[in-house]
PDB file of N, CA and C in Angstrom:
ATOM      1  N   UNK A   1      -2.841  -3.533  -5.307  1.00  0.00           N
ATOM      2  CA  UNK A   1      -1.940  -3.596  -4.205  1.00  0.00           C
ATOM      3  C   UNK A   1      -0.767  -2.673  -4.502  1.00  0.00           C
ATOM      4  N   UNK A   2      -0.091  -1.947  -3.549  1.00  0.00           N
ATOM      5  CA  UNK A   2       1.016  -1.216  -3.635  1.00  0.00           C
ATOM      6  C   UNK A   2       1.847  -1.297  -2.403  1.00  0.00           C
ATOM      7  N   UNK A   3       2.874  -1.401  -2.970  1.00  0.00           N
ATOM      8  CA  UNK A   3       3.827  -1.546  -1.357  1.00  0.00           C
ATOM      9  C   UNK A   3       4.695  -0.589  -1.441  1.00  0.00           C
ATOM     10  N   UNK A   4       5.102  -0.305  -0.323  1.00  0.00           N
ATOM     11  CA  UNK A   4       6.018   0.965  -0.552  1.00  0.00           C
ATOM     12  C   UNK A   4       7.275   0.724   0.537  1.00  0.00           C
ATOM     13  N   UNK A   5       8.419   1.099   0.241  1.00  0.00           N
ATOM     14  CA  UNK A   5       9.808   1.116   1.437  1.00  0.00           C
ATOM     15  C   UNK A   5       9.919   2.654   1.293  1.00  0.00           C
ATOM     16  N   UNK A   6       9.535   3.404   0.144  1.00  0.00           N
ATOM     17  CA  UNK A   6      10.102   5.003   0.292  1.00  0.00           C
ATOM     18  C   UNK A   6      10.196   5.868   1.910  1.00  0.00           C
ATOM     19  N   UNK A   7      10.990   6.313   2.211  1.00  0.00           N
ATOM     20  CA  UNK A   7      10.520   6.825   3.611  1.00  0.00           C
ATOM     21  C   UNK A   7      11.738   8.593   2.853  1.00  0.00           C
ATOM     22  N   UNK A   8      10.375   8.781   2.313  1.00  0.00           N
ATOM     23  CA  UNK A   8      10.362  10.738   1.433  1.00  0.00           C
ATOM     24  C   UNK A   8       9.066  10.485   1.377  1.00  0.00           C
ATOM     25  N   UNK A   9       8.320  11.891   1.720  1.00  0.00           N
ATOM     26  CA  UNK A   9       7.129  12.445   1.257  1.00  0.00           C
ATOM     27  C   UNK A   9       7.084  12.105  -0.916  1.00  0.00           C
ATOM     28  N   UNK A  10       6.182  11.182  -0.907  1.00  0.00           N
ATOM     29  CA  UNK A  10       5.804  10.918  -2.242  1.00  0.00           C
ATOM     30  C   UNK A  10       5.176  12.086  -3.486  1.00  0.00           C
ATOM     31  N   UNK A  11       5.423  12.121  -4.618  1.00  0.00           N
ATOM     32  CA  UNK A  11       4.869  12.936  -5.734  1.00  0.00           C
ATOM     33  C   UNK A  11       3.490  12.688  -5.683  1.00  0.00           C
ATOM     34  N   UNK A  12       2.691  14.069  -6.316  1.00  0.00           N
ATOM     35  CA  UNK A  12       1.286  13.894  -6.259  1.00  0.00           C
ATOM     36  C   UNK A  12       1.030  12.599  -6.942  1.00  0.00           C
ATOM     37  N   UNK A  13       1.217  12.300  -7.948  1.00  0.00           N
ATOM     38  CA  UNK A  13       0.637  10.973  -8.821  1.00  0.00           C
ATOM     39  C   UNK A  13       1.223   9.783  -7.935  1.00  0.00           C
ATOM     40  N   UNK A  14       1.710   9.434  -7.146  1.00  0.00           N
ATOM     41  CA  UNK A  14       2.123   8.255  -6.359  1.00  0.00           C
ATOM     42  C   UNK A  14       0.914   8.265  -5.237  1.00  0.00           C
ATOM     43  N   UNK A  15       0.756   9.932  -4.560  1.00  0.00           N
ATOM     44  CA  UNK A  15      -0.332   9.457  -3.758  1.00  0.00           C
ATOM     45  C   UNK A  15      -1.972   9.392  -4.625  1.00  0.00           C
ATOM     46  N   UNK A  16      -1.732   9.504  -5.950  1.00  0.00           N
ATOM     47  CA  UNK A  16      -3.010   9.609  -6.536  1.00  0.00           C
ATOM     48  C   UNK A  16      -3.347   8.121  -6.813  1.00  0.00           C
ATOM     49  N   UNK A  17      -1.972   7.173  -7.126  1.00  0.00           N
ATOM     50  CA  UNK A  17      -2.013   5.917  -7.321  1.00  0.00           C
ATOM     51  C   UNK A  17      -2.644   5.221  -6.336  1.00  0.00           C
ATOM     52  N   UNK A  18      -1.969   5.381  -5.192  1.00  0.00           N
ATOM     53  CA  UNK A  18      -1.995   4.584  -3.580  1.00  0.00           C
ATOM     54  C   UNK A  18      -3.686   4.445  -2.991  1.00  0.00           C
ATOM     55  N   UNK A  19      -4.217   6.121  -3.741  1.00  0.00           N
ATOM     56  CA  UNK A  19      -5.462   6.063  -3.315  1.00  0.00           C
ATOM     57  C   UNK A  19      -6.666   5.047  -3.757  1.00  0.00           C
ATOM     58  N   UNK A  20      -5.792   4.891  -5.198  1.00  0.00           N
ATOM     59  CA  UNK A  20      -6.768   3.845  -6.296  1.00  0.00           C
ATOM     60  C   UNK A  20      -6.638   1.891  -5.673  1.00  0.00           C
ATOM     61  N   UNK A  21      -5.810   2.325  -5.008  1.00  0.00           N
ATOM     62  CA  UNK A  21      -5.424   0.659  -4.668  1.00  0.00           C
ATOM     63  C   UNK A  21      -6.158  -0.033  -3.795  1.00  0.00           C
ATOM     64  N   UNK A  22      -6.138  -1.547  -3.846  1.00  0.00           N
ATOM     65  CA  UNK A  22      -7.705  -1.834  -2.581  1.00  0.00           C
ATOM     66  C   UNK A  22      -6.326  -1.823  -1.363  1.00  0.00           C
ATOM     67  N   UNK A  23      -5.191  -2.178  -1.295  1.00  0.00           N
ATOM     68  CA  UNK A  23      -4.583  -2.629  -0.392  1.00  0.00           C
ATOM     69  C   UNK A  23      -3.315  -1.890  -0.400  1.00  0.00           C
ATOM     70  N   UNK A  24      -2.750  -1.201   0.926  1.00  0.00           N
ATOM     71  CA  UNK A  24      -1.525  -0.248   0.601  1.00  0.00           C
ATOM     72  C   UNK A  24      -0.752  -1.157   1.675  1.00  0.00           C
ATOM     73  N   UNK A  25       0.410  -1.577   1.520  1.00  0.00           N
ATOM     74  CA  UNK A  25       1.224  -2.417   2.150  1.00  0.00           C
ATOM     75  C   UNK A  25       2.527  -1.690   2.445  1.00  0.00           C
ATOM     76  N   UNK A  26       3.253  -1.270   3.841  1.00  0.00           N
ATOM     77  CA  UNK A  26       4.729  -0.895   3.822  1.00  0.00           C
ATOM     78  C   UNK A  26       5.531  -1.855   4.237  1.00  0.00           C
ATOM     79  N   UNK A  27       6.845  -1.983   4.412  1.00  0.00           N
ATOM     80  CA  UNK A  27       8.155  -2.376   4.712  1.00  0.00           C
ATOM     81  C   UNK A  27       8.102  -2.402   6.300  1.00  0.00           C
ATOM     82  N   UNK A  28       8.042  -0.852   6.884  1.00  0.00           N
ATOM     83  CA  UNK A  28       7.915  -0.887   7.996  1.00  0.00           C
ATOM     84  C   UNK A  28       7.313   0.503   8.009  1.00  0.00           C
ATOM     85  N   UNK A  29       7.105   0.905  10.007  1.00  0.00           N
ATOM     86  CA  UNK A  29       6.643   1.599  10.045  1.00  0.00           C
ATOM     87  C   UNK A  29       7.028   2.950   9.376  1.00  0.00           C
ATOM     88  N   UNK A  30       8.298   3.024   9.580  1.00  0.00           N
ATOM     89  CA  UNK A  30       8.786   4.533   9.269  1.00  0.00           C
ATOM     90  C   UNK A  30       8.293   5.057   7.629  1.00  0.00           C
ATOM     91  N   UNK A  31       8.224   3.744   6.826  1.00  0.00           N
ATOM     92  CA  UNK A  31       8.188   3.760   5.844  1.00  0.00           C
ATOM     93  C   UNK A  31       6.550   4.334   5.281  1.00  0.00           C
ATOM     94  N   UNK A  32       5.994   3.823   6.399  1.00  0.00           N
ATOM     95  CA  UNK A  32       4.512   3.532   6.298  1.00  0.00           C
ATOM     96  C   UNK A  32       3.753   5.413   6.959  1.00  0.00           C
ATOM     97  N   UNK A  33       4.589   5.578   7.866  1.00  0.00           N
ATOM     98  CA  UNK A  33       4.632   7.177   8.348  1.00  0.00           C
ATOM     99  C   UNK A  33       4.088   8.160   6.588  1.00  0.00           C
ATOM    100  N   UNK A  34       5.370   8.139   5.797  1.00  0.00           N
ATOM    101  CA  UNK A  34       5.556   8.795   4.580  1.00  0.00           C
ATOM    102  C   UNK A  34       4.004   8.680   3.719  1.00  0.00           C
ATOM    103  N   UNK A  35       3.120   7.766   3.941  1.00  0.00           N
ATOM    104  CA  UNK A  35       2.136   7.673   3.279  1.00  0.00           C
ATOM    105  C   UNK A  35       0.927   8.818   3.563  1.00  0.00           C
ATOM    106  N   UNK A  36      -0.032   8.769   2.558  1.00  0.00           N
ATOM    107  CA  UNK A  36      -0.607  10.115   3.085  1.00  0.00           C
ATOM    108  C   UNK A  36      -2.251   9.692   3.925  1.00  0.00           C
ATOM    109  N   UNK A  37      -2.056   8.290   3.147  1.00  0.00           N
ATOM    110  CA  UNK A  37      -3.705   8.005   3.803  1.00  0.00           C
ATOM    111  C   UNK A  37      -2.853   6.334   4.312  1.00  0.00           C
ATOM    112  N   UNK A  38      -3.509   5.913   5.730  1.00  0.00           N
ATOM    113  CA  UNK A  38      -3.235   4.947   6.636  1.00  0.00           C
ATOM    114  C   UNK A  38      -2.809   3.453   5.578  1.00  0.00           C
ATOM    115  N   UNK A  39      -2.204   2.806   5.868  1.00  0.00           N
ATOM    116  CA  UNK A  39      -1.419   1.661   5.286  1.00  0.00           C
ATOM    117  C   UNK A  39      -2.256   0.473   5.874  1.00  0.00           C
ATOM    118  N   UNK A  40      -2.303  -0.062   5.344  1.00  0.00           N
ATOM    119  CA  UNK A  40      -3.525  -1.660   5.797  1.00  0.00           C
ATOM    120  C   UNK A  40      -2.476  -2.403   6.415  1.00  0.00           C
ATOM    121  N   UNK A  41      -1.360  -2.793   5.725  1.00  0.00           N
ATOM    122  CA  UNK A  41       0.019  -3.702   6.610  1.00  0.00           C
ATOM    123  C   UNK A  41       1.192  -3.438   6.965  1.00  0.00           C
ATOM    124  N   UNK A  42       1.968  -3.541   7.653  1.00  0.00           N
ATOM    125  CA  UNK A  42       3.644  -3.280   7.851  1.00  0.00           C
ATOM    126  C   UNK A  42       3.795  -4.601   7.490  1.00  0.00           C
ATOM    127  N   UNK A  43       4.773  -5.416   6.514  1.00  0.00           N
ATOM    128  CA  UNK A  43       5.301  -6.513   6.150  1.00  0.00           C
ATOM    129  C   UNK A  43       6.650  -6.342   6.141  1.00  0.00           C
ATOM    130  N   UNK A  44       7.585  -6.617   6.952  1.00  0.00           N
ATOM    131  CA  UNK A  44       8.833  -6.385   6.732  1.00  0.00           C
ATOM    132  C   UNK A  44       9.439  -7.378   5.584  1.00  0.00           C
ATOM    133  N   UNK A  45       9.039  -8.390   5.438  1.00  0.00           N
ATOM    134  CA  UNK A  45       9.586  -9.395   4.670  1.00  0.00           C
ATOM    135  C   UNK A  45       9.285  -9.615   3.255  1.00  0.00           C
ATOM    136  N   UNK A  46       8.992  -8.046   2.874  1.00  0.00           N
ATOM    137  CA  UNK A  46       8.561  -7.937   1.636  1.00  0.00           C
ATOM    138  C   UNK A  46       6.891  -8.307   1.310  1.00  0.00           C
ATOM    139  N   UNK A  47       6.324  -8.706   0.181  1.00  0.00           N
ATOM    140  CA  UNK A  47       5.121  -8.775  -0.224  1.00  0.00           C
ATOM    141  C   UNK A  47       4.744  -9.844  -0.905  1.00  0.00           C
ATOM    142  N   UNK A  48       3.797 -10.908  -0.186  1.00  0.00           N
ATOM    143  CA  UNK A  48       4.313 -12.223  -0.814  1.00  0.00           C
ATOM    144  C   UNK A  48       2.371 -12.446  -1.554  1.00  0.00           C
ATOM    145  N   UNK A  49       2.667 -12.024  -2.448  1.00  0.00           N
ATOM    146  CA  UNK A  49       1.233 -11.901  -3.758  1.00  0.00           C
ATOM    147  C   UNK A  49       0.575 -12.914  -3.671  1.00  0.00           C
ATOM    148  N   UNK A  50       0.594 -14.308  -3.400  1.00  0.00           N
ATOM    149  CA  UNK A  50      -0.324 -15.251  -3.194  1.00  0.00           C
ATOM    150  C   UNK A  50      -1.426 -14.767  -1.752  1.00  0.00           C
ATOM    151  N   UNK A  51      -0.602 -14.098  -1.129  1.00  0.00           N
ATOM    152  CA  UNK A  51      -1.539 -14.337   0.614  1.00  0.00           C
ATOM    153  C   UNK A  51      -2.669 -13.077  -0.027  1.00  0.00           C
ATOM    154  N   UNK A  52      -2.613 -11.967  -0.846  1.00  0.00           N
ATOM    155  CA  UNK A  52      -3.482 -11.439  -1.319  1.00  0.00           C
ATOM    156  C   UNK A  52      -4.382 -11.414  -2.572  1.00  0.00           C
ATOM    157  N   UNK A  53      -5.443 -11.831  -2.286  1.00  0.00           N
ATOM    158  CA  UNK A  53      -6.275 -11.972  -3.840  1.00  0.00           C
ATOM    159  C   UNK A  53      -7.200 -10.749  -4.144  1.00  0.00           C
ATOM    160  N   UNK A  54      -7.519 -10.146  -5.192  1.00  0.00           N
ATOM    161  CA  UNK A  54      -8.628  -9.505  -5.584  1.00  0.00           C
ATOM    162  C   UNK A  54     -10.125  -9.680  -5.105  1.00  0.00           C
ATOM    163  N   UNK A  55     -10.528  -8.781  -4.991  1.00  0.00           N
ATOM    164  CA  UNK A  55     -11.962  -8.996  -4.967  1.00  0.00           C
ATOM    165  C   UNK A  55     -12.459  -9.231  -6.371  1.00  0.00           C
ATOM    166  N   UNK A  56     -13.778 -10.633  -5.873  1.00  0.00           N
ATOM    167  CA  UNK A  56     -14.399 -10.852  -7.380  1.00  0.00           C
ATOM    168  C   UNK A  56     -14.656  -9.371  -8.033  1.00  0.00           C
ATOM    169  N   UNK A  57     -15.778  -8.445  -7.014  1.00  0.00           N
ATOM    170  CA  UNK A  57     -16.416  -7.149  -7.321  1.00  0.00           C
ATOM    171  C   UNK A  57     -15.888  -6.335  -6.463  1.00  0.00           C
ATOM    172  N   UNK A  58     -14.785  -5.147  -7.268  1.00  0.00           N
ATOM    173  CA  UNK A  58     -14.435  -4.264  -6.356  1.00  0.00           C
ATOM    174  C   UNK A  58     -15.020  -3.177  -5.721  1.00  0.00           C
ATOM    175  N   UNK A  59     -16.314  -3.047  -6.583  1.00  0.00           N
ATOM    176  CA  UNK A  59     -17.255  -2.706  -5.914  1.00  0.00           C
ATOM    177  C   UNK A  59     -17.915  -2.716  -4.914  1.00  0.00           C
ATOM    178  N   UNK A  60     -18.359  -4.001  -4.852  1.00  0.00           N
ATOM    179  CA  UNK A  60     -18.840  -5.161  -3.765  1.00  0.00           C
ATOM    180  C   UNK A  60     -17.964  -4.713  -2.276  1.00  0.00           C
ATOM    181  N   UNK A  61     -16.705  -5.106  -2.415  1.00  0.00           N
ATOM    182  CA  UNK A  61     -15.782  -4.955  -1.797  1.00  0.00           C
ATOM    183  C   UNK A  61     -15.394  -3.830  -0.762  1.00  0.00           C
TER     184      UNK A  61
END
């Protein structure tokens, strides 16, 4: 999971990270704009880690 509020065009290794993640989460939209590949949520209220679990097989997945 990665969440992001940055609203700047990100460093290569941030979007190299974002890509590895099952779930990319922003703040809001504007924030979510700055990303390079589409954002799964806008959460304004921050990122609350219980409502998201892992996949058993991320493979699978």
């Amino acid at each position: 999971m990665f969440s992001s509020a940055a609203q700047r065009k990100h460093s290569v290794s941030i979007v190299s990270l974002t890509r590895k993640m099952d779930v990319v989460i922003a703040v809001n939209k504007r924030s979510g704009g700055f990303l390079c590949d589409p954002l799964n949520l806008v959460n304004p209220h921050g990122v609350q880690v219980n409502d998201y679990l892992l996949a058993k097989d991320k493979q699978q997945a």
